[in-house]
Protein backbone atom coordinates (compact mmCIF):
# COMPACT_ATOMS: atom_id res chain seq x y z
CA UNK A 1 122.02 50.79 100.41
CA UNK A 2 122.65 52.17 103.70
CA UNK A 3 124.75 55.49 101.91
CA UNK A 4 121.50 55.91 100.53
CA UNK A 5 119.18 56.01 103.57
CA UNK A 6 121.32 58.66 104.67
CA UNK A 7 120.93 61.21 101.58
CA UNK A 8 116.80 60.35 101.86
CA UNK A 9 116.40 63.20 104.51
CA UNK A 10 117.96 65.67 102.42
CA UNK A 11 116.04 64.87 99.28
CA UNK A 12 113.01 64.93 100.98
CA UNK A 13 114.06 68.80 102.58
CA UNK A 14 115.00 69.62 98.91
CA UNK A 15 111.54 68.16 97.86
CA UNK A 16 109.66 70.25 100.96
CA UNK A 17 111.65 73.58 99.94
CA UNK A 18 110.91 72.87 95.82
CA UNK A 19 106.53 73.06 96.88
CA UNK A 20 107.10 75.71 99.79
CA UNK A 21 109.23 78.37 98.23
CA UNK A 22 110.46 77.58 94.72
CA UNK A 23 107.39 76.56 92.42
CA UNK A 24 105.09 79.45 94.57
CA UNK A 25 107.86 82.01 93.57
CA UNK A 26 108.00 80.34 89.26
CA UNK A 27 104.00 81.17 89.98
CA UNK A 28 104.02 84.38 91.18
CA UNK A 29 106.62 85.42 88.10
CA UNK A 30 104.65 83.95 85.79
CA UNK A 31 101.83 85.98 87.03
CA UNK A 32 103.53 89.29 87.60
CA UNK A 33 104.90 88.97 83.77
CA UNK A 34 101.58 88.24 82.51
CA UNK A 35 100.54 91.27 84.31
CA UNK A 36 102.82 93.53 82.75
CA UNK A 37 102.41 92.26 79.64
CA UNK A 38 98.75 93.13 79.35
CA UNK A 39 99.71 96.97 80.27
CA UNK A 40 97.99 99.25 77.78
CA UNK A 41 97.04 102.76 77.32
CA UNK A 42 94.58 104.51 80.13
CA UNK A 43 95.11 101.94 83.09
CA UNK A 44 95.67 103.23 86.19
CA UNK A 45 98.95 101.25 88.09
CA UNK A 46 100.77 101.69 91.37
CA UNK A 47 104.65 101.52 90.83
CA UNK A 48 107.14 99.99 93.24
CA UNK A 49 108.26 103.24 94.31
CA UNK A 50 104.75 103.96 95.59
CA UNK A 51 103.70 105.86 92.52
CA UNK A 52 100.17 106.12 91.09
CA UNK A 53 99.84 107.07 87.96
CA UNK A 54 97.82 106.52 84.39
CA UNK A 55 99.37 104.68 81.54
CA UNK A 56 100.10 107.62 78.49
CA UNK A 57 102.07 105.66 76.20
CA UNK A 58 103.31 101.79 76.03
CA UNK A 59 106.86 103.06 74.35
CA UNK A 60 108.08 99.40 73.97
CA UNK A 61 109.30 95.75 75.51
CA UNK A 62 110.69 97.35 78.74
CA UNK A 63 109.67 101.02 79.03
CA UNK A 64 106.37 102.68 79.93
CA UNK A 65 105.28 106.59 80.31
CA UNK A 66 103.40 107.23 83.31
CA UNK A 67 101.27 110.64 83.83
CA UNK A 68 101.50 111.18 87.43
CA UNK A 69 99.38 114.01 87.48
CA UNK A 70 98.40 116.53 84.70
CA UNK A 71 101.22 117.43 82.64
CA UNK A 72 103.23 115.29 84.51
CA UNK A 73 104.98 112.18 83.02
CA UNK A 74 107.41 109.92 83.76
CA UNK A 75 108.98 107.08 81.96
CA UNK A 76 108.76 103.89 84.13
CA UNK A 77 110.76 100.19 83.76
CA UNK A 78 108.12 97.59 83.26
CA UNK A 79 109.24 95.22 85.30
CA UNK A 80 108.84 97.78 88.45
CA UNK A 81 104.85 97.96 87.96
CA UNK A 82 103.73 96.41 91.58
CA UNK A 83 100.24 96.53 90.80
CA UNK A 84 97.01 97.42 87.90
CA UNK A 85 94.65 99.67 89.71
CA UNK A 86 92.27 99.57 87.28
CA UNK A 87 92.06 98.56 83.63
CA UNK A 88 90.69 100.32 80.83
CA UNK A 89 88.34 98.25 78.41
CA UNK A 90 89.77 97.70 74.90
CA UNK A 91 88.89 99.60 72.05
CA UNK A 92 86.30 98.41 69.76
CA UNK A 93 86.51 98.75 66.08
């Protein structure tokens, strides 16, 4: 019993760290992926890099094209979208 007094500090740090930093972080993920999920065609999204640009094309699971500016257009990794500037409104029909 006493052996396990001693290990009760350290599960209650490991407990502390788990609501602090881990589940936060699972959250933020979670969020982020949903994000980037819901990219379509005409929204306006600041890269990673510190790009802003408009969504041309969705090409597939991990790959975007990005105009930049007229004419301009880049293709850009998903999962380096920071942030949706502004979201265009799906199309009706």
């Amino acid at each position: 019993m006493e052996a396990f007094g001693q290990f009760i500090p350290l599960i209650l740090i490991f407990v502390i760290m788990y609501f602090l930093l881990i589940r936060p972080q699972q959250k933020k993920l979670k969020e982020h992926k949903a994000m980037v999920d819901a990219l379509r065609r005409g929204d306006q999204i600041v890269t990673q890099g510190g790009l802003i640009g408009k969504v041309a094309k969705v090409k597939d699971d991990n790959e975007i094209e990005v105009e930049l500016s007229e004419g301009v257009k880049v293709r850009v990794v998903r999962s380096t979208i920071a942030q949706v500037l502004s979201k265009t409104e799906p199309a009706e029909g």
